[in-house]
C-alpha atoms as a PDB file:
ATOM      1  CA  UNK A   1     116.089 119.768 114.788  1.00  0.00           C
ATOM      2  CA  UNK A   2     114.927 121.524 117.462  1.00  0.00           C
ATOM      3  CA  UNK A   3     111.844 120.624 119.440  1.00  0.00           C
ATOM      4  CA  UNK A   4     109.036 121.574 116.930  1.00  0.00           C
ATOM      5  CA  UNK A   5     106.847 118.432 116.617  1.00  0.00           C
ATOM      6  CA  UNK A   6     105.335 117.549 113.381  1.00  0.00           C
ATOM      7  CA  UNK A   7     102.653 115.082 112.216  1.00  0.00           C
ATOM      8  CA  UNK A   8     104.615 112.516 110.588  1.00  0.00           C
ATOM      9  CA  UNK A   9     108.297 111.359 110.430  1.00  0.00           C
ATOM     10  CA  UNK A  10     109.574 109.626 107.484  1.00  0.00           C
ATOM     11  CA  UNK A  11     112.624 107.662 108.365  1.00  0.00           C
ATOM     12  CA  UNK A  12     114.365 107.738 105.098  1.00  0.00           C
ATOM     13  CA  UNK A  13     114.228 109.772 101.777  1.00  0.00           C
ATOM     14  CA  UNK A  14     114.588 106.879  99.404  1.00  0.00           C
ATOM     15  CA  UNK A  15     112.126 106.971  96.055  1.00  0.00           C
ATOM     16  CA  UNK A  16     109.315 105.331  98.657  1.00  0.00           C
ATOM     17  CA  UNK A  17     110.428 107.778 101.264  1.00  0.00           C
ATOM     18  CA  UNK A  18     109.934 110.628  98.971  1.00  0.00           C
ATOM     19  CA  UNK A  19     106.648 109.623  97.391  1.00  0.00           C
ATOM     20  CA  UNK A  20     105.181 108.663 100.972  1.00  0.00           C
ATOM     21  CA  UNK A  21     106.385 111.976 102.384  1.00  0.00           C
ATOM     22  CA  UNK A  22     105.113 113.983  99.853  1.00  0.00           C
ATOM     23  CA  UNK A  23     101.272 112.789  99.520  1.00  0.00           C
ATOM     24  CA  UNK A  24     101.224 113.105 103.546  1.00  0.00           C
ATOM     25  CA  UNK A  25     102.049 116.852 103.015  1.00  0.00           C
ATOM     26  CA  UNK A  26     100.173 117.069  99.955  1.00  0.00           C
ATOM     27  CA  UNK A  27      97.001 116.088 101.991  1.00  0.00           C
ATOM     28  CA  UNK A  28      98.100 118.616 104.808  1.00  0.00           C
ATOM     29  CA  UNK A  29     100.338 116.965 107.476  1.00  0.00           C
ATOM     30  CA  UNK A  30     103.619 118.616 108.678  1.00  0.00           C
ATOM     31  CA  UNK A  31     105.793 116.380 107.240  1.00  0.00           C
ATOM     32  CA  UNK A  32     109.342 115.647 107.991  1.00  0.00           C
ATOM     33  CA  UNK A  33     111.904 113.054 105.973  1.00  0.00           C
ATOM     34  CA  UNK A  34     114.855 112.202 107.863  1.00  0.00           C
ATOM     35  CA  UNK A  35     118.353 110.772 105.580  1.00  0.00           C
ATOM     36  CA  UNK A  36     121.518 109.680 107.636  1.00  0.00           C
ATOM     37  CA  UNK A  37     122.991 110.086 103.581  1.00  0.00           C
ATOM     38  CA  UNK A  38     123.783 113.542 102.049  1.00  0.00           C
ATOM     39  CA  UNK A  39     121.963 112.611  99.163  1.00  0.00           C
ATOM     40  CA  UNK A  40     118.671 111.525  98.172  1.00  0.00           C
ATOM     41  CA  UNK A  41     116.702 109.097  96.308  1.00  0.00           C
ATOM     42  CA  UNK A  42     117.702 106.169  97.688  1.00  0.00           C
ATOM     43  CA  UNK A  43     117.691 103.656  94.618  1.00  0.00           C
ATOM     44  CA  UNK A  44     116.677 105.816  92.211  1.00  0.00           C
ATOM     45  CA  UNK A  45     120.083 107.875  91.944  1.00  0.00           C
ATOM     46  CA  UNK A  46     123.252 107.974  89.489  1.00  0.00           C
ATOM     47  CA  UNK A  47     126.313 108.553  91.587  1.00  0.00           C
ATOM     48  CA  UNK A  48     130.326 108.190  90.869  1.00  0.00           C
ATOM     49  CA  UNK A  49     130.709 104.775  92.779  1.00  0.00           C
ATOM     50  CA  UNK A  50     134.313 104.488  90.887  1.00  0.00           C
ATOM     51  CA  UNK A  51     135.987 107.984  89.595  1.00  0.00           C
ATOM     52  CA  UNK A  52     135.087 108.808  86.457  1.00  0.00           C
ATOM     53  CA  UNK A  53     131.888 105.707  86.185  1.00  0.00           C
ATOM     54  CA  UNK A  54     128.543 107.553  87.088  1.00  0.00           C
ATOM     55  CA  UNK A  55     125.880 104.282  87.264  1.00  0.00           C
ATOM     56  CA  UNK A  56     122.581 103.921  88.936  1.00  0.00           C
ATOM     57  CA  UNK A  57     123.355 102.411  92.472  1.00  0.00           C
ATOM     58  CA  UNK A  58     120.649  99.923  92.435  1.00  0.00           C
ATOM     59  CA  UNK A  59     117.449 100.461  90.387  1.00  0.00           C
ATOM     60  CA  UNK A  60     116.863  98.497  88.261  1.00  0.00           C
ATOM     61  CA  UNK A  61     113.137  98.045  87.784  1.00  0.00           C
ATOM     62  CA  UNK A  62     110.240 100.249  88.072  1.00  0.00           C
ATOM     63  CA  UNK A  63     107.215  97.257  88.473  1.00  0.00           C
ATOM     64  CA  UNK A  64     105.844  99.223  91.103  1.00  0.00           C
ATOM     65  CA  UNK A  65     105.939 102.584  90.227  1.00  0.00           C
ATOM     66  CA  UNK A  66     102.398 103.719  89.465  1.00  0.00           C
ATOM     67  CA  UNK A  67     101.966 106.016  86.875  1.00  0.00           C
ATOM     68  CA  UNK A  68      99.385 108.082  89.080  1.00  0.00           C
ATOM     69  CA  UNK A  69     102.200 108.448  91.404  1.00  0.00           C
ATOM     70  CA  UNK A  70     104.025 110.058  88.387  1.00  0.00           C
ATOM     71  CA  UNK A  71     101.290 111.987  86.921  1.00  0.00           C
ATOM     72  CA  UNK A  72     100.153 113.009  90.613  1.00  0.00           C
ATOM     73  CA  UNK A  73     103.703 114.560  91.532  1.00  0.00           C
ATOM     74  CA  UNK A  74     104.158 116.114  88.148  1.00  0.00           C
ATOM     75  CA  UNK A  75     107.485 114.354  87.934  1.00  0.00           C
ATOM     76  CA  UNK A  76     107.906 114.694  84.357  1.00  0.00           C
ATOM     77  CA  UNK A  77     107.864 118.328  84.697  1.00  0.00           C
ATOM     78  CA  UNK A  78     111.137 117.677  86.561  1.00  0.00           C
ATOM     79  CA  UNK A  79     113.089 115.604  84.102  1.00  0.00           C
ATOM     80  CA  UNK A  80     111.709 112.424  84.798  1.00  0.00           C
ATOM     81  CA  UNK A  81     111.791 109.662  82.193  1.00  0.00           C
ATOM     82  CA  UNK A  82     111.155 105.733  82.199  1.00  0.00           C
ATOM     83  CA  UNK A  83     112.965 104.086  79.578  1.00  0.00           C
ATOM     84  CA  UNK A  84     111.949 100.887  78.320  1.00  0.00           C
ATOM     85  CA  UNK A  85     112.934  97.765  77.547  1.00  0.00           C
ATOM     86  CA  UNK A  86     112.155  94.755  75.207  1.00  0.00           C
ATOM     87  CA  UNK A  87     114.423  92.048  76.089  1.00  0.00           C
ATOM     88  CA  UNK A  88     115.391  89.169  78.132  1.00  0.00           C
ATOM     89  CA  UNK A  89     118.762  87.399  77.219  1.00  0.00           C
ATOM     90  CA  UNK A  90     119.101  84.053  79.310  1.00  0.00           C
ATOM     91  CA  UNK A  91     122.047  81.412  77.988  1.00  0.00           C
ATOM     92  CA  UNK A  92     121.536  77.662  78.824  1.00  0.00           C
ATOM     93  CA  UNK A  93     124.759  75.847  79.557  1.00  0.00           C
ATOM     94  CA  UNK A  94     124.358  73.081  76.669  1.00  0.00           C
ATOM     95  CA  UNK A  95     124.573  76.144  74.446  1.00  0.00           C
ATOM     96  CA  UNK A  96     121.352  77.334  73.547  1.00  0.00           C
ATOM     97  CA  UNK A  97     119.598  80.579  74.518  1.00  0.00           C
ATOM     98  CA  UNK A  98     116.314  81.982  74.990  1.00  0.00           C
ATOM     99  CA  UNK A  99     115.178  85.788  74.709  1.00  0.00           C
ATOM    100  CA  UNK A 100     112.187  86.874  75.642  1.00  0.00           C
ATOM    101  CA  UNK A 101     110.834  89.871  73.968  1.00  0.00           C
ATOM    102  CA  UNK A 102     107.665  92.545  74.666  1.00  0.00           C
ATOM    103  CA  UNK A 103     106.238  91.388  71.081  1.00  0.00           C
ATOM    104  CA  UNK A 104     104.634  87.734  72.197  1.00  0.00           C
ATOM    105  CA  UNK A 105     105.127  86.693  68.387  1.00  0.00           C
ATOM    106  CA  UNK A 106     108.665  87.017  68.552  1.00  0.00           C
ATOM    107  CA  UNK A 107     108.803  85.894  71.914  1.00  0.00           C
ATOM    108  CA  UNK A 108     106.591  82.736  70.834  1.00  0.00           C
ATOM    109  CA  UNK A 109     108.920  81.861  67.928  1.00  0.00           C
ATOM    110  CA  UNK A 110     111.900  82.174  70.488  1.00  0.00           C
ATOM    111  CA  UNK A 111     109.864  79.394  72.722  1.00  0.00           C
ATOM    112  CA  UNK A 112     109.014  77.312  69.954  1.00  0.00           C
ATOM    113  CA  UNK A 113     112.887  76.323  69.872  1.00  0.00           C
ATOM    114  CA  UNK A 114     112.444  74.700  72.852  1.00  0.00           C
ATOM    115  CA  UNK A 115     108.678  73.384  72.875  1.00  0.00           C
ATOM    116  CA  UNK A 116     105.977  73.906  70.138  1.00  0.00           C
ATOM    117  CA  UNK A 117     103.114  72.972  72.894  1.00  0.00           C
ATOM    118  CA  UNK A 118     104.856  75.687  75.066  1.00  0.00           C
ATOM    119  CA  UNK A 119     104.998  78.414  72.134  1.00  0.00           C
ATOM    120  CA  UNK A 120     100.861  77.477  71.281  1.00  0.00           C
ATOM    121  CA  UNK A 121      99.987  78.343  74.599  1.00  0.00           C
ATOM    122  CA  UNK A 122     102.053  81.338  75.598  1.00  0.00           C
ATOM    123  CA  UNK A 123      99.711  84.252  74.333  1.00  0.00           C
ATOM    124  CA  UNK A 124      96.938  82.430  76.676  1.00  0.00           C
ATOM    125  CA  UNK A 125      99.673  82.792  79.393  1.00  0.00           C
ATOM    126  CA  UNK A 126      99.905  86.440  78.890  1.00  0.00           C
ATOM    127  CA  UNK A 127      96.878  87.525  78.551  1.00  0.00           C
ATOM    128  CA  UNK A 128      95.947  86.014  81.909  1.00  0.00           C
ATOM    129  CA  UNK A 129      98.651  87.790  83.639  1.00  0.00           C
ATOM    130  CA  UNK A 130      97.307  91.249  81.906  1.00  0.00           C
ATOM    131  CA  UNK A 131      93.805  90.706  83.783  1.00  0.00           C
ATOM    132  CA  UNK A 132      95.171  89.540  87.063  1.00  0.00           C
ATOM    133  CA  UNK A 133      97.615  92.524  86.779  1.00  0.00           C
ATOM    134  CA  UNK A 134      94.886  94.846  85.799  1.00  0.00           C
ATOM    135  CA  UNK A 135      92.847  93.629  88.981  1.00  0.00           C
ATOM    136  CA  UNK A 136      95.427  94.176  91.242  1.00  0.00           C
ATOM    137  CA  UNK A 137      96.637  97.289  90.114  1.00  0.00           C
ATOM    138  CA  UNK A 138      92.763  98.692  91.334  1.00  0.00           C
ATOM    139  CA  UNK A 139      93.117  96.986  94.444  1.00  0.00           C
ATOM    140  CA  UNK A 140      96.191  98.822  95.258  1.00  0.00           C
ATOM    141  CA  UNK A 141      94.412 102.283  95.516  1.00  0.00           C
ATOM    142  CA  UNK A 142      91.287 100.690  97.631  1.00  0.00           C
ATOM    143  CA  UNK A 143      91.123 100.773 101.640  1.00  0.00           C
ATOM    144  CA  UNK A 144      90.895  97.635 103.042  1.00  0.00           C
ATOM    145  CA  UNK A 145      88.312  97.257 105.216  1.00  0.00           C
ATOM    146  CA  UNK A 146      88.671  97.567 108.937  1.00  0.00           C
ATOM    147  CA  UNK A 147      85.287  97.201 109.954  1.00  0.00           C
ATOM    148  CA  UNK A 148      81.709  95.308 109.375  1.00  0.00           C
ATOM    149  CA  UNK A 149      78.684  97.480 107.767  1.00  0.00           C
ATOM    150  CA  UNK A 150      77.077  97.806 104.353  1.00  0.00           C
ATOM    151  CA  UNK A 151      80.501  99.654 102.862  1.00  0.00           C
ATOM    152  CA  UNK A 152      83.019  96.736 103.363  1.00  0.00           C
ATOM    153  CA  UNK A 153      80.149  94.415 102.286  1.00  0.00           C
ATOM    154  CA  UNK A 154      79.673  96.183  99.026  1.00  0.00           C
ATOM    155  CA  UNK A 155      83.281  96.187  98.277  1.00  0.00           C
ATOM    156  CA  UNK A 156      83.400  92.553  99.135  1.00  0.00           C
ATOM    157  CA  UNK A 157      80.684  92.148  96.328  1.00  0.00           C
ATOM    158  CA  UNK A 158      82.397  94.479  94.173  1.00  0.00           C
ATOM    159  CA  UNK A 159      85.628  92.258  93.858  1.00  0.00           C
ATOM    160  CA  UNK A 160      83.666  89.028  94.053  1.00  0.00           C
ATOM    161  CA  UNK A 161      81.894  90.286  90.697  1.00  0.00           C
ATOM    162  CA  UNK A 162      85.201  91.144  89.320  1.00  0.00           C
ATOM    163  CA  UNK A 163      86.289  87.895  90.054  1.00  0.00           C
ATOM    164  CA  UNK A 164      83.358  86.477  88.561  1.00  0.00           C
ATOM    165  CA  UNK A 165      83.947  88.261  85.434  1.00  0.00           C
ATOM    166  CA  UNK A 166      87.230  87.177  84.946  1.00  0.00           C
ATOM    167  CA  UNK A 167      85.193  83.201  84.297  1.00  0.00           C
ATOM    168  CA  UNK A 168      87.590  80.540  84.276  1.00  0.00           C
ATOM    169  CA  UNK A 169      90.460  82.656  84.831  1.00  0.00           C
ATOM    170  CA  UNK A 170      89.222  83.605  88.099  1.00  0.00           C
ATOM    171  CA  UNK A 171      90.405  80.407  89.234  1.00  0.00           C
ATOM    172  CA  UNK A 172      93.899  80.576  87.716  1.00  0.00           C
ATOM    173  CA  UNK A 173      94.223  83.969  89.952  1.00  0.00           C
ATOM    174  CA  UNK A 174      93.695  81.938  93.031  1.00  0.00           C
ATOM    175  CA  UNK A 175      96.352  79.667  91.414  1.00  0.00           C
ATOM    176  CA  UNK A 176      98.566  82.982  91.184  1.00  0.00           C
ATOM    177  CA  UNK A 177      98.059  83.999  94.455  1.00  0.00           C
ATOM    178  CA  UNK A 178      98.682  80.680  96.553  1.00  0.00           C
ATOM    179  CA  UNK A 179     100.815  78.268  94.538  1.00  0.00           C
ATOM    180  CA  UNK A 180     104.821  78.318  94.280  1.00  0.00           C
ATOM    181  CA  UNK A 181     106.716  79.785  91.166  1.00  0.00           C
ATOM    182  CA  UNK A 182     107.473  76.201  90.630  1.00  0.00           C
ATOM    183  CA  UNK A 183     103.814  75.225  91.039  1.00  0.00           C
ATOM    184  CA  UNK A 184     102.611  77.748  89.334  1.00  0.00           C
ATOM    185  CA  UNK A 185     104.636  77.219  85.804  1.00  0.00           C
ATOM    186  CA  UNK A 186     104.367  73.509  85.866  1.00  0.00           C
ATOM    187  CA  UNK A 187     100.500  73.872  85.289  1.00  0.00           C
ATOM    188  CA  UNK A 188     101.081  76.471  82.397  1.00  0.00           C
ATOM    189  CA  UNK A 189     104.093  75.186  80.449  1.00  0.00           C
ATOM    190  CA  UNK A 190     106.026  71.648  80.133  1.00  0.00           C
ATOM    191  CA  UNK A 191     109.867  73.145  78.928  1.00  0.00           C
ATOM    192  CA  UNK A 192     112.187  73.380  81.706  1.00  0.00           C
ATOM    193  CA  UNK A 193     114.003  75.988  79.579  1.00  0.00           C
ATOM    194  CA  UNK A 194     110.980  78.310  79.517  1.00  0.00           C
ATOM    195  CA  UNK A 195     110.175  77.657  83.156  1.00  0.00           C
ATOM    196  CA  UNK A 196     113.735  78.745  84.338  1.00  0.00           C
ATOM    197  CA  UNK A 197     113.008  81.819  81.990  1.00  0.00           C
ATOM    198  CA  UNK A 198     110.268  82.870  83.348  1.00  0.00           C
ATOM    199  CA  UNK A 199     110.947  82.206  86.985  1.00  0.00           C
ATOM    200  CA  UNK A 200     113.245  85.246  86.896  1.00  0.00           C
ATOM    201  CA  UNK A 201     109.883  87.058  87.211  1.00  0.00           C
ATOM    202  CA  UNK A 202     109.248  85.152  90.284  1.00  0.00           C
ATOM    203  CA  UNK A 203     111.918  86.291  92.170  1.00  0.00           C
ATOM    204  CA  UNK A 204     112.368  90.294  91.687  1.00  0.00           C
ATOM    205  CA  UNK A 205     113.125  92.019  94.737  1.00  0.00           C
ATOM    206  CA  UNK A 206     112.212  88.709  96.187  1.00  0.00           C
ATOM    207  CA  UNK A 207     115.432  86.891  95.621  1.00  0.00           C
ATOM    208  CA  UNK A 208     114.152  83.966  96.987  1.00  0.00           C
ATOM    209  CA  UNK A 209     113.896  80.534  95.671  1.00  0.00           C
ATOM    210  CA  UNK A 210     110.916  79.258  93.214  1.00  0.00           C
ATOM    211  CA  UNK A 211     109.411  76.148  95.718  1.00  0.00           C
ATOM    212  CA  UNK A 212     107.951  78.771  98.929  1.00  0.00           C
ATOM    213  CA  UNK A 213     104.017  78.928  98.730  1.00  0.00           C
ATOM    214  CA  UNK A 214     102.375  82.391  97.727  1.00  0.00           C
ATOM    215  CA  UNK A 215     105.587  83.255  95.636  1.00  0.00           C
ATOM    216  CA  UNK A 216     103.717  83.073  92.329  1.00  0.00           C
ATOM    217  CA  UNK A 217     101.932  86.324  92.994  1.00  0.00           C
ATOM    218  CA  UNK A 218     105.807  87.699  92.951  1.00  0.00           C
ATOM    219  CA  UNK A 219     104.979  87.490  88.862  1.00  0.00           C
ATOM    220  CA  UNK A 220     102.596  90.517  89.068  1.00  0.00           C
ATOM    221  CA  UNK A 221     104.714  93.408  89.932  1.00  0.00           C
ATOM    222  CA  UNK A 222     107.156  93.210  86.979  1.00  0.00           C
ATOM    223  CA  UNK A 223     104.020  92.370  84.705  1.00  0.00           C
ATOM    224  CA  UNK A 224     101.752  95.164  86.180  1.00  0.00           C
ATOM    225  CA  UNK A 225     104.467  97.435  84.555  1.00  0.00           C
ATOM    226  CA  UNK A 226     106.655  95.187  83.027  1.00  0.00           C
ATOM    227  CA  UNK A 227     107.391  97.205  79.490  1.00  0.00           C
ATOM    228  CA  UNK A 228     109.245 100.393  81.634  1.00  0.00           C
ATOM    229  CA  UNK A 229     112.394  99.110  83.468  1.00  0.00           C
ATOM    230  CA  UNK A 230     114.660 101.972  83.380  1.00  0.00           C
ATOM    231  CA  UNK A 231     115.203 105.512  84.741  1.00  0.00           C
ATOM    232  CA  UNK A 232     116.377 108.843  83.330  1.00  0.00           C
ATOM    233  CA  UNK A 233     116.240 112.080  84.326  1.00  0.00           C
ATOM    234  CA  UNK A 234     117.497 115.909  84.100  1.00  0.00           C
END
């Protein structure tokens, strides 16, 4: 390496590596990403784990992956493609299944199987998670504040007002934030079957189980971008 010194060191070219790397040198830091592996990517690769089988090491869902990121770094101009996906497949062991699709009508009917109360109020229970995802997906791109001063207090009143907007829901986004995965899904639905469904959202990336506190909010990543779980490119 040498001994030139640079601003920034990014220990690892994975897909965050990359992206972090990248925007540093974009906004004019000497930049340098450091890989023990002679590839890069991290996740985000194909490779020939078994000769002759090229699969994708480990991605497997792109929740987080904003599309300003993508539209910032031109990736598309590189071959980059997000495929999507419609369906959820999860068999019971008495037999019966539930699937879980992106169209809430056929995803309601698919419920109803199991609870009609359950299948009434789903919509409701999406459209929720659609504003609290929408809400957080802003915050993600705002500063938090590190100081006191008429700035931090404006943005304080700024998401306060958002909050306030959001009426009744407001307080089911504190619920979303604090409460369990458990917790959380008993005050929305009464079907075991749909809870145990829907709990798979709870714990991507997470793997952990559905009873710790603050876990709920685990259910925003895959909705903020739930509809594009896959990756292609040239």
């Amino acid at each position: 390496m040498g001994s030139k010194r640079h601003d920034v060191i990014v220990i690892g070219a994975g897909h965050n590596g990359l992206v972090c790397g990248t925007r540093l040198a974009k906004a004019g830091l000497d930049t340098l990403i450091l890989e023990r592996r002679p590839i890069v990517g991290g996740a985000c690769v194909t490779e020939e784990v078994w000769p002759g089988y090229h699969v994708s090491t480990a991605s497997y869902v792109l929740s987080m992956f904003h599309p300003k990121i993508i539209e910032e770094l031109g990736l598309k101009r590189f071959g980059f493609d997000l495929i999507p996906t419609d369906i959820l497949f999860v068999p019971f062991e008495d037999g019966r299944y539930m699937v879980l699709w992106d169209d809430v009508g056929s995803t309601c009917e698919e419920i109803a199987k199991f609870s009609a109360a359950d299948a009434e109020r789903y919509p409701e229970y999406e459209e929720f998670l659609q504003k609290a995802a929408r809400l957080v997906r802003d915050l993600m791109w705002r500063t938090p504040p590190t100081s006191f001063g008429p700035r931090p207090a404006m943005e304080g009143a700024s998401l306060l007002w958002r909050l306030q907007r959001m009426g009744h829901d407001a307080f089911g986004f504190v619920d979303l934030m604090t409460l369990s995965v458990s917790e959380f899904l008993d005050r929305w639905f009464e079907s075991d079957q749909l809870k145990a469904t829907l709990a798979y959202y709870g714990s991507i990336g997470t793997f952990k189980v559905p009873f710790l506190p603050q876990q709920a909010s685990s259910f925003l990543p895959p909705l903020a971008r739930r509809e594009r779980v896959g990756v292609r490119g040239s």
